[in-house]
N, C-alpha and C. Protein backbone atom coordinates (compact mmCIF):
# COMPACT_ATOMS: atom_id res chain seq x y z
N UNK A 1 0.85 -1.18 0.00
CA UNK A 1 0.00 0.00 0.00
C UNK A 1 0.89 1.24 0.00
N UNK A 2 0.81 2.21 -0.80
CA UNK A 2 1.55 3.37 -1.14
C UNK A 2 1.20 4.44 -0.68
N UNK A 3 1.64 5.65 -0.08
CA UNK A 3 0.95 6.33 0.74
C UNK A 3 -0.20 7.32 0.47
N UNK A 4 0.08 7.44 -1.05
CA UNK A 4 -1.38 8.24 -1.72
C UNK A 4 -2.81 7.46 -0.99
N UNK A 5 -2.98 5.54 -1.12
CA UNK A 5 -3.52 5.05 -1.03
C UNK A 5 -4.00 5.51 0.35
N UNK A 6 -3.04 5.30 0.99
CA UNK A 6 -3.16 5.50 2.98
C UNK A 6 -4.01 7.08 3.44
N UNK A 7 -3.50 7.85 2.62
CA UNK A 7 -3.90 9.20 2.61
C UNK A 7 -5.76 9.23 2.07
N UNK A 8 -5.69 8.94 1.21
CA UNK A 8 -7.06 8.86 0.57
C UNK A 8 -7.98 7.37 1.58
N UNK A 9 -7.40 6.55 2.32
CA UNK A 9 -8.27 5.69 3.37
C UNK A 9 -8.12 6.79 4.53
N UNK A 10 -7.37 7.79 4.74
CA UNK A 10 -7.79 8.37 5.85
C UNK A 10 -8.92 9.48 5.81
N UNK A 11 -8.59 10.32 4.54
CA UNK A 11 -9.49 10.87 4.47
C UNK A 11 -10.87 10.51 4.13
N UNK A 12 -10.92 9.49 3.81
CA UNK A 12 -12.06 8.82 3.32
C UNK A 12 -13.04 8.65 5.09
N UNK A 13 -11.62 8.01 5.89
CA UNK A 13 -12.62 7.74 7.12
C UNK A 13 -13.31 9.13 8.06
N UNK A 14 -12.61 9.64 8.12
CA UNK A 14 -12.59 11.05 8.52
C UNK A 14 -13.85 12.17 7.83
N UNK A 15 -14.20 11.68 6.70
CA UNK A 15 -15.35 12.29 5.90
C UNK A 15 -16.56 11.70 6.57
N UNK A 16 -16.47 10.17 6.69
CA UNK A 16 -17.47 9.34 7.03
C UNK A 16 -17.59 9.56 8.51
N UNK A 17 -16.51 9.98 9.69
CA UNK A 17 -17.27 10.37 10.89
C UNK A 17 -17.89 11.69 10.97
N UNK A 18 -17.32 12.48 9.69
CA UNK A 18 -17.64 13.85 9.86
C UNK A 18 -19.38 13.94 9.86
N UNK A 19 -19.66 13.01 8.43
CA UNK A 19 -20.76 12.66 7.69
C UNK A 19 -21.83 12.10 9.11
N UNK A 20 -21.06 10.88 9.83
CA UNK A 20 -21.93 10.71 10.58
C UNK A 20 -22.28 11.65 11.64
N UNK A 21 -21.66 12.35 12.12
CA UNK A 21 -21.97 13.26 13.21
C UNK A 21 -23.17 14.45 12.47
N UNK A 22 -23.08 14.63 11.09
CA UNK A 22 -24.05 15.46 10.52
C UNK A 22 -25.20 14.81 10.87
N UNK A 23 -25.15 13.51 10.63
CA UNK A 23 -26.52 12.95 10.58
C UNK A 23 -27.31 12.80 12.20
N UNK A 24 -26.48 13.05 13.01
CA UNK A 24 -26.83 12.46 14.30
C UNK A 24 -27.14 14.08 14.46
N UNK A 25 -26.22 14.95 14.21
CA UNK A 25 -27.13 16.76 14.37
C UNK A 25 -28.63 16.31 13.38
N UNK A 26 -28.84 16.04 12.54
CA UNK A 26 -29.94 16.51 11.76
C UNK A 26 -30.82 15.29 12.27
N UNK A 27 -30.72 14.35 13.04
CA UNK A 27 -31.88 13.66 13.69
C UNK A 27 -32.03 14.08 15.27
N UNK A 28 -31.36 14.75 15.66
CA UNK A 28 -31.66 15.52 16.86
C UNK A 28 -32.23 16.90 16.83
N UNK A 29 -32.41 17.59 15.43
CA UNK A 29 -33.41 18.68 15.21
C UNK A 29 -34.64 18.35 13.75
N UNK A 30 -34.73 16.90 13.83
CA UNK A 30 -35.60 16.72 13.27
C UNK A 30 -36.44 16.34 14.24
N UNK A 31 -36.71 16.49 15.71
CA UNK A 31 -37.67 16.50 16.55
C UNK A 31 -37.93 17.71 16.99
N UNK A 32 -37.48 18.65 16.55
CA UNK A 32 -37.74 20.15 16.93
C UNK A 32 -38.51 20.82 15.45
N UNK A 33 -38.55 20.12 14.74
CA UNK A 33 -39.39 20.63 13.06
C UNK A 33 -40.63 20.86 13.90
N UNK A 34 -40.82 22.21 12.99
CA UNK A 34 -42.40 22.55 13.59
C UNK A 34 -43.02 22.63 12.10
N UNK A 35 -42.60 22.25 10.86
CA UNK A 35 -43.47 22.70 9.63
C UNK A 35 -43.17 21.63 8.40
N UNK A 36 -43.63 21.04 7.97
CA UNK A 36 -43.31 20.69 6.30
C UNK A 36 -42.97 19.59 6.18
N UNK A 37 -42.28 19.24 4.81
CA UNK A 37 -41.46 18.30 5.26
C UNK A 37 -40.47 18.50 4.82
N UNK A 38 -39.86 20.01 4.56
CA UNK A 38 -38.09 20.32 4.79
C UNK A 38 -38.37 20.93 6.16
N UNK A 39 -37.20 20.99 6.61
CA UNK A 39 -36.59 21.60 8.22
C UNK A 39 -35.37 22.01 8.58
N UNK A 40 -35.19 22.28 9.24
CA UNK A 40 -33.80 22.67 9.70
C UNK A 40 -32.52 21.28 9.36
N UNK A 41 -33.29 20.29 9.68
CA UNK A 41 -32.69 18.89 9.68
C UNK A 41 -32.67 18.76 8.18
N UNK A 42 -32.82 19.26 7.22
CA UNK A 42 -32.93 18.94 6.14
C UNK A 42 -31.49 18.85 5.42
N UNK A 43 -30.78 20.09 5.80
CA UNK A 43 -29.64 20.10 4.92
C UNK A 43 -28.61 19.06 5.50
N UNK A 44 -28.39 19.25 7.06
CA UNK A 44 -26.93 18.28 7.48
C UNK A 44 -27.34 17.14 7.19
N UNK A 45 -28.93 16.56 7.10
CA UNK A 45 -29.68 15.13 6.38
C UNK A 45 -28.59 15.20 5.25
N UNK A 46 -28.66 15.70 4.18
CA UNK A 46 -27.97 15.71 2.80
C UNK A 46 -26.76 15.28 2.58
N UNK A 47 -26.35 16.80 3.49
CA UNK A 47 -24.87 16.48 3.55
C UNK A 47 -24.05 15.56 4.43
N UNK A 48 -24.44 14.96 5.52
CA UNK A 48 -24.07 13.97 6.10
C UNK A 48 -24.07 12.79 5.25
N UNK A 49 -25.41 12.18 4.66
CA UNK A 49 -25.74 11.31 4.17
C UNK A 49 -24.15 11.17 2.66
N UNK A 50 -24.21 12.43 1.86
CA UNK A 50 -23.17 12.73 0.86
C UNK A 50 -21.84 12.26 1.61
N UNK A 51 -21.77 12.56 2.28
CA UNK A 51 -20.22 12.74 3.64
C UNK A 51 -19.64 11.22 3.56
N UNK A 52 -20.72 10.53 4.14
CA UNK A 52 -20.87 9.41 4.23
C UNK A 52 -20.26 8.28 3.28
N UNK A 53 -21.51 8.53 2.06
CA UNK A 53 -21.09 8.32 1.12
C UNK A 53 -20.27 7.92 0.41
N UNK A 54 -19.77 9.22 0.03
CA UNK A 54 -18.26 9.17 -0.44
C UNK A 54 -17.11 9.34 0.57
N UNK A 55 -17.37 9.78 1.43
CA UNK A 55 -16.08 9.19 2.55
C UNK A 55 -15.69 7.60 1.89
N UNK A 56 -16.86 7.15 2.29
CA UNK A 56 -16.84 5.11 2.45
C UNK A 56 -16.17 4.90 0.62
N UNK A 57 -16.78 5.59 -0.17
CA UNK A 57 -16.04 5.53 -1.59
C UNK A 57 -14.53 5.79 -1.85
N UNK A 58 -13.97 6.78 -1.12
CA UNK A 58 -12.46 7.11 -1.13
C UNK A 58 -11.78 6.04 -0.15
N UNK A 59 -12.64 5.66 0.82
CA UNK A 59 -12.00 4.96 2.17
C UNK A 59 -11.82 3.82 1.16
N UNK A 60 -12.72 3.29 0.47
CA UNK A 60 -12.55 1.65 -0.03
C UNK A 60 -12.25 1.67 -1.40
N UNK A 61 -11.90 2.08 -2.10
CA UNK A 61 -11.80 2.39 -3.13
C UNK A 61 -10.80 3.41 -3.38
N UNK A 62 -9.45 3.70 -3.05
CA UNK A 62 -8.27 4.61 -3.20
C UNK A 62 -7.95 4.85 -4.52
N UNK A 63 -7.83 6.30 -4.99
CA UNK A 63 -6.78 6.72 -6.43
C UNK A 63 -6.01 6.08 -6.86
N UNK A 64 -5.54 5.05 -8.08
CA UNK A 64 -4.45 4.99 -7.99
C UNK A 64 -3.67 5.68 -8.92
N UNK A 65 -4.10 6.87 -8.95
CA UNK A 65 -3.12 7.81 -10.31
C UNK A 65 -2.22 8.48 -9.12
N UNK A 66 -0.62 8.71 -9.87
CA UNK A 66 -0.29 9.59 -8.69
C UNK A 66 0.16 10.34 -10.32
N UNK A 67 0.13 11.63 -9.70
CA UNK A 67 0.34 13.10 -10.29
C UNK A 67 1.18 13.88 -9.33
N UNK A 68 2.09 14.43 -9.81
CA UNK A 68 2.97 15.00 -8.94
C UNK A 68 2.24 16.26 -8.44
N UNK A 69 2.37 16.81 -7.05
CA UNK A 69 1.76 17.94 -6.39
C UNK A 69 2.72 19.25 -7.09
N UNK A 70 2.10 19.92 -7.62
CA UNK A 70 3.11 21.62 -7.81
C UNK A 70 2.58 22.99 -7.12
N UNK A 71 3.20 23.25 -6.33
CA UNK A 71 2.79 24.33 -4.95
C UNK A 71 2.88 25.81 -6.54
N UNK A 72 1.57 26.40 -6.24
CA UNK A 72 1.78 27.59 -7.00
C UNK A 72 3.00 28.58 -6.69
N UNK A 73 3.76 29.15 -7.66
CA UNK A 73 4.16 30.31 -8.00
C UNK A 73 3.89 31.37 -8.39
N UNK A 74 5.25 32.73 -8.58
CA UNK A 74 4.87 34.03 -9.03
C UNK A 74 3.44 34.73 -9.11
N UNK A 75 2.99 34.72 -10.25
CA UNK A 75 1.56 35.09 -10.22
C UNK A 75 0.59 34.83 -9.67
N UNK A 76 0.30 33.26 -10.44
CA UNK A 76 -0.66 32.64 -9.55
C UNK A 76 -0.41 32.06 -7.87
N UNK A 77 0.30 32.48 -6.90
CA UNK A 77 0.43 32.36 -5.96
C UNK A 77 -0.11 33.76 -5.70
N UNK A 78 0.03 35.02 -6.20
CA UNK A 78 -0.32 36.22 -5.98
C UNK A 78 -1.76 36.38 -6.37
N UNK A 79 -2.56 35.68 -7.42
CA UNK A 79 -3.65 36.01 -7.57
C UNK A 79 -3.98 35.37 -6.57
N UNK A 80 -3.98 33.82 -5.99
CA UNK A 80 -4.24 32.92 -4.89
C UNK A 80 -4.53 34.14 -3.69
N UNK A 81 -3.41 34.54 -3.22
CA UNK A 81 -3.26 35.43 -2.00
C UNK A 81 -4.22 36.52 -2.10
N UNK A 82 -3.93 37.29 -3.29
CA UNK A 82 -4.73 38.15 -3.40
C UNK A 82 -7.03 37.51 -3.14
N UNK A 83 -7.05 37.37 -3.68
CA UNK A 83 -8.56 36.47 -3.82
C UNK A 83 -8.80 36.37 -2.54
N UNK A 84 -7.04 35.85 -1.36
CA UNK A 84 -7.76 35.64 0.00
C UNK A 84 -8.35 36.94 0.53
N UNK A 85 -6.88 37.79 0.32
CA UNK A 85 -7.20 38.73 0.97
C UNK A 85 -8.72 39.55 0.62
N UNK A 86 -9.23 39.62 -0.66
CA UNK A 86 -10.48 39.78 -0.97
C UNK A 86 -11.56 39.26 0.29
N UNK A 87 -11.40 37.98 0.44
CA UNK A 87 -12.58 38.00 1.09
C UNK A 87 -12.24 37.88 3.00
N UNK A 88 -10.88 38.43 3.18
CA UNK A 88 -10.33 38.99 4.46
C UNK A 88 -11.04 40.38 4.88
N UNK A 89 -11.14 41.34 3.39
CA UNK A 89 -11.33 42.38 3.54
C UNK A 89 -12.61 42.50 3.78
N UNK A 90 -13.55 41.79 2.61
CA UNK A 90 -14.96 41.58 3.09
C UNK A 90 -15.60 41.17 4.07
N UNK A 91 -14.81 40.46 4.86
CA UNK A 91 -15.52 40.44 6.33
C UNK A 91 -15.23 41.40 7.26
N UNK A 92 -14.05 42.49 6.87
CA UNK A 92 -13.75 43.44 7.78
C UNK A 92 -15.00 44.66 7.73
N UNK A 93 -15.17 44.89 6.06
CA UNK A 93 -16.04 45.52 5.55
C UNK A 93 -17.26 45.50 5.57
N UNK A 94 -18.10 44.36 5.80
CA UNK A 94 -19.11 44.65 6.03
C UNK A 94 -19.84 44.98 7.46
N UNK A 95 -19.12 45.05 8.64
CA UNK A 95 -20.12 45.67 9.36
C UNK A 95 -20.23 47.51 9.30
N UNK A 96 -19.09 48.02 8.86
CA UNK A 96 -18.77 49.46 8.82
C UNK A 96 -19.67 49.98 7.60
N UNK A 97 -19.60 49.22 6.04
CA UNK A 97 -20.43 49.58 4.67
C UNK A 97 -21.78 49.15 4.52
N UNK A 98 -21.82 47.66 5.40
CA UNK A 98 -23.15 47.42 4.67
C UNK A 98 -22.83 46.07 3.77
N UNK A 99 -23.98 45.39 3.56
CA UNK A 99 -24.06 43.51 2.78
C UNK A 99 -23.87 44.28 1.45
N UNK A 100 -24.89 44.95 1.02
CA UNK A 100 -24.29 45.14 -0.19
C UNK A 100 -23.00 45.92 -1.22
N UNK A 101 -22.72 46.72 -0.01
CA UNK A 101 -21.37 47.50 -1.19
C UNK A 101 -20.02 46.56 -0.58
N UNK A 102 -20.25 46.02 0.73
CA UNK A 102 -19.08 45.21 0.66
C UNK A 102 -18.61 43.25 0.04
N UNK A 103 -19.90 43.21 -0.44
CA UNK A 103 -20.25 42.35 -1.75
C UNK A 103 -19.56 42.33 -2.85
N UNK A 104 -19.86 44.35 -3.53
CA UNK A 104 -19.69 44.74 -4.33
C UNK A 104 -18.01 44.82 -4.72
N UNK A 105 -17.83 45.45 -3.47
CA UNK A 105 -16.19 45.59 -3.33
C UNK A 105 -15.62 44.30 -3.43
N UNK A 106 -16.09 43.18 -2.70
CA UNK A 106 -15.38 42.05 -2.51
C UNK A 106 -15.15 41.59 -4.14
N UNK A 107 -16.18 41.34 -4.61
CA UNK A 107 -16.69 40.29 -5.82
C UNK A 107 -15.69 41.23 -7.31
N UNK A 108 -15.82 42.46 -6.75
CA UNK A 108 -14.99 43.77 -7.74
C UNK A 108 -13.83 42.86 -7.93
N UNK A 109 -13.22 42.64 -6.79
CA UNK A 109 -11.75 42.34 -6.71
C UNK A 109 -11.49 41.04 -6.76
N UNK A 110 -12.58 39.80 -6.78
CA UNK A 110 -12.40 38.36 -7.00
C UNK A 110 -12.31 38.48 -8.30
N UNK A 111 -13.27 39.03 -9.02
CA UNK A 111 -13.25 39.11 -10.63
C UNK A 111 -12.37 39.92 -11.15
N UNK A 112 -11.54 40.56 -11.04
CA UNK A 112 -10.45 41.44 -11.12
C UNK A 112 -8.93 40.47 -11.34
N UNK A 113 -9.11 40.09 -10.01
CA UNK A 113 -7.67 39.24 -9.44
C UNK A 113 -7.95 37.63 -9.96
N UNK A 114 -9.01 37.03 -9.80
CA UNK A 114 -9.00 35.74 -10.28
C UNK A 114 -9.68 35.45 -11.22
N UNK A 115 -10.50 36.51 -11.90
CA UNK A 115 -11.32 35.66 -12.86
C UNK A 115 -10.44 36.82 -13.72
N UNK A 116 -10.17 37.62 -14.02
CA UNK A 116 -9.24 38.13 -15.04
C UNK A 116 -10.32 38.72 -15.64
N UNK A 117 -11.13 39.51 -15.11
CA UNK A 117 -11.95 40.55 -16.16
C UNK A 117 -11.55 41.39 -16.34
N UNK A 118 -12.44 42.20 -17.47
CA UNK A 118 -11.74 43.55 -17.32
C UNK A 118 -12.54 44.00 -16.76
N UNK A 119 -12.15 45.50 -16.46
CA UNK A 119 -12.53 46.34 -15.66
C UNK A 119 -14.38 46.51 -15.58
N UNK A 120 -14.63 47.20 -16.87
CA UNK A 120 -16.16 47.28 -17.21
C UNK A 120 -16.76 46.30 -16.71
N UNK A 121 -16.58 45.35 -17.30
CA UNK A 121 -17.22 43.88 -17.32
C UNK A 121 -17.40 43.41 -15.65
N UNK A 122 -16.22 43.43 -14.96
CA UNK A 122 -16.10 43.19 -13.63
C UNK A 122 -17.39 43.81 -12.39
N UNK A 123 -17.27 45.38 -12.71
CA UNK A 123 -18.22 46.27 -12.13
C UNK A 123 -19.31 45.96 -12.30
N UNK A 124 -19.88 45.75 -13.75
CA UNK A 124 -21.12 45.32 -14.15
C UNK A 124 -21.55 44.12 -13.62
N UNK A 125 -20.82 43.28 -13.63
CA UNK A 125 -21.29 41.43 -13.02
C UNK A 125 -21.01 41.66 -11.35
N UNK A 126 -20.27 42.56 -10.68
CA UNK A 126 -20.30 42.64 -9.33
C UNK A 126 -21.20 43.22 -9.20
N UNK A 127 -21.64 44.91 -9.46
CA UNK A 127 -23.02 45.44 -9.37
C UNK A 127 -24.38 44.41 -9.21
N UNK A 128 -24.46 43.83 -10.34
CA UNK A 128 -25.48 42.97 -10.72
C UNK A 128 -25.60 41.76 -9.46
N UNK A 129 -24.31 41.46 -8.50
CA UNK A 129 -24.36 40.28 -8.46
C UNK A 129 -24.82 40.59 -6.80
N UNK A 130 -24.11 41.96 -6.55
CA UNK A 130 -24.45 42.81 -5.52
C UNK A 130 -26.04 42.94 -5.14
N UNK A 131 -26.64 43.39 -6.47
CA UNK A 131 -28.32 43.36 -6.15
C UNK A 131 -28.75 42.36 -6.11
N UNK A 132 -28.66 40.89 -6.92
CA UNK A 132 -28.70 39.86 -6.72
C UNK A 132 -28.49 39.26 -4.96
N UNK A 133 -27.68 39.12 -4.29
CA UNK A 133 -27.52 38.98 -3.31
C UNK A 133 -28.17 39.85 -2.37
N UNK A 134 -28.56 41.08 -2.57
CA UNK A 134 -29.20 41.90 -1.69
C UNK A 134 -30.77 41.48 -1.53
N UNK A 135 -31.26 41.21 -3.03
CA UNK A 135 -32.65 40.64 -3.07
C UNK A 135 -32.93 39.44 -2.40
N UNK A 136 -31.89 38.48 -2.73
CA UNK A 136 -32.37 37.07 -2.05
C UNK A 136 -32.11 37.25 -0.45
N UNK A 137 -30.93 37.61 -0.22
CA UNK A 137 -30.88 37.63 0.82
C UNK A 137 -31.80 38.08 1.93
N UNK A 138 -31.41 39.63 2.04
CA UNK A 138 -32.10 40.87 2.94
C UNK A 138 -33.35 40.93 2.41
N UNK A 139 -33.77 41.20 1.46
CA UNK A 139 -35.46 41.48 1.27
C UNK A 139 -36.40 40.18 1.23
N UNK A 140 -35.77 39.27 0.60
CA UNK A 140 -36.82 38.21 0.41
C UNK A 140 -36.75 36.96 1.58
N UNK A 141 -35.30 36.86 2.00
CA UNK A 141 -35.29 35.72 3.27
C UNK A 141 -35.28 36.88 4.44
N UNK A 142 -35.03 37.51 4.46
CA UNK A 142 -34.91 38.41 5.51
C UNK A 142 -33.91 38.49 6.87
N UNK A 143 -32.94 37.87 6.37
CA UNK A 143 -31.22 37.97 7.26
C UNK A 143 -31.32 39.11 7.61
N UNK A 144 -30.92 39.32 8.61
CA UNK A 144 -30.32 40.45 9.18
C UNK A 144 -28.78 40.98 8.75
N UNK A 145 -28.69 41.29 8.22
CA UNK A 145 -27.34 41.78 8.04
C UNK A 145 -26.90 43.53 8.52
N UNK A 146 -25.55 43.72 8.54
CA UNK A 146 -25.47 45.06 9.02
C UNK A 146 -25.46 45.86 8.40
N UNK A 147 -26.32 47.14 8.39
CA UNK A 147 -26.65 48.26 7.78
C UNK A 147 -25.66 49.15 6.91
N UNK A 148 -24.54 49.26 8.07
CA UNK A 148 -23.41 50.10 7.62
C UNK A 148 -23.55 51.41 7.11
N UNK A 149 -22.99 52.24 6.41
CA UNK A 149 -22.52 53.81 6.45
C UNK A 149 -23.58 54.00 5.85
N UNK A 150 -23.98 53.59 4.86
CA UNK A 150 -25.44 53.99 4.13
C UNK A 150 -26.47 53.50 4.13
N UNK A 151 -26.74 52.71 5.44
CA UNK A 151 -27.85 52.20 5.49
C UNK A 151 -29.01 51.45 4.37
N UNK A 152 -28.22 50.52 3.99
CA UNK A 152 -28.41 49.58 3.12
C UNK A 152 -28.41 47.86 3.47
């Protein structure tokens, strides 16, 4: 057994307790459902069950391609970093601006730095993606999010 193999049975098992502990949360608030038949228990149901799953698929069933690992460089280590720092900044940013312009800002600079737009194009699909997120979110589910400088 080669250690890719060993690596991919660990993670495999490790998915599958993760998976099970989802499931044991989502049958301990599937007695607290007060409506339907989705619930709160609905999603870690899913994703536990998925967890599971394919945990037990990687656990028993190992890769056997090996491909050599190559740690990014120059650029793309800089767009990498950069992208983080994007959404470093966006969590600094939104309680001071507001869900939506620090969206705007964030998503400005993901599509900028990692998706390689240009400029126009970038503003326009962040704008857009900005109201998008503002609608589903804040108006129609009704999150609370923080207001920020312009009360938005």
């Amino acid at each position: 057994m080669d250690k890719q193999s060993i690596g991919d049975r660990v993670a495999g098992a490790i998915f599958v307790v993760m998976g099970i502990i989802s499931l044991v949360e989502s049958w301990r608030l599937y007695n607290i459902r007060t409506r339907g038949v989705v619930g709160d228990d609905t999603f870690p149901f899913i994703l536990g069950s998925a967890m599971v799953v394919l945990g037990a698929v990687l656990a028993f069933f190992p890769t056997r391609t090996r491909q050599p690992v190559t740690w990014p460089n120059g650029r793309q280590a800089a767009r990498m970093a950069a992208g983080f720092l994007m959404l470093v900044l966006f969590s600094f940013l939104l309680p001071f601006v507001g869900f939506p312009v620090a969206t705007f800002i964030a998503s400005l600079g993901l599509f900028v730095t990692l998706g390689r737009f240009r400029w126009y194009m970038a503003i326009l699909i962040s704008a857009a993606l900005s109201g998008i997120f503002h609608a589903i979110f804040v108006a129609w589910l009704n999150l609370p999010f923080p207001k920020g400088l312009f009360g938005v």
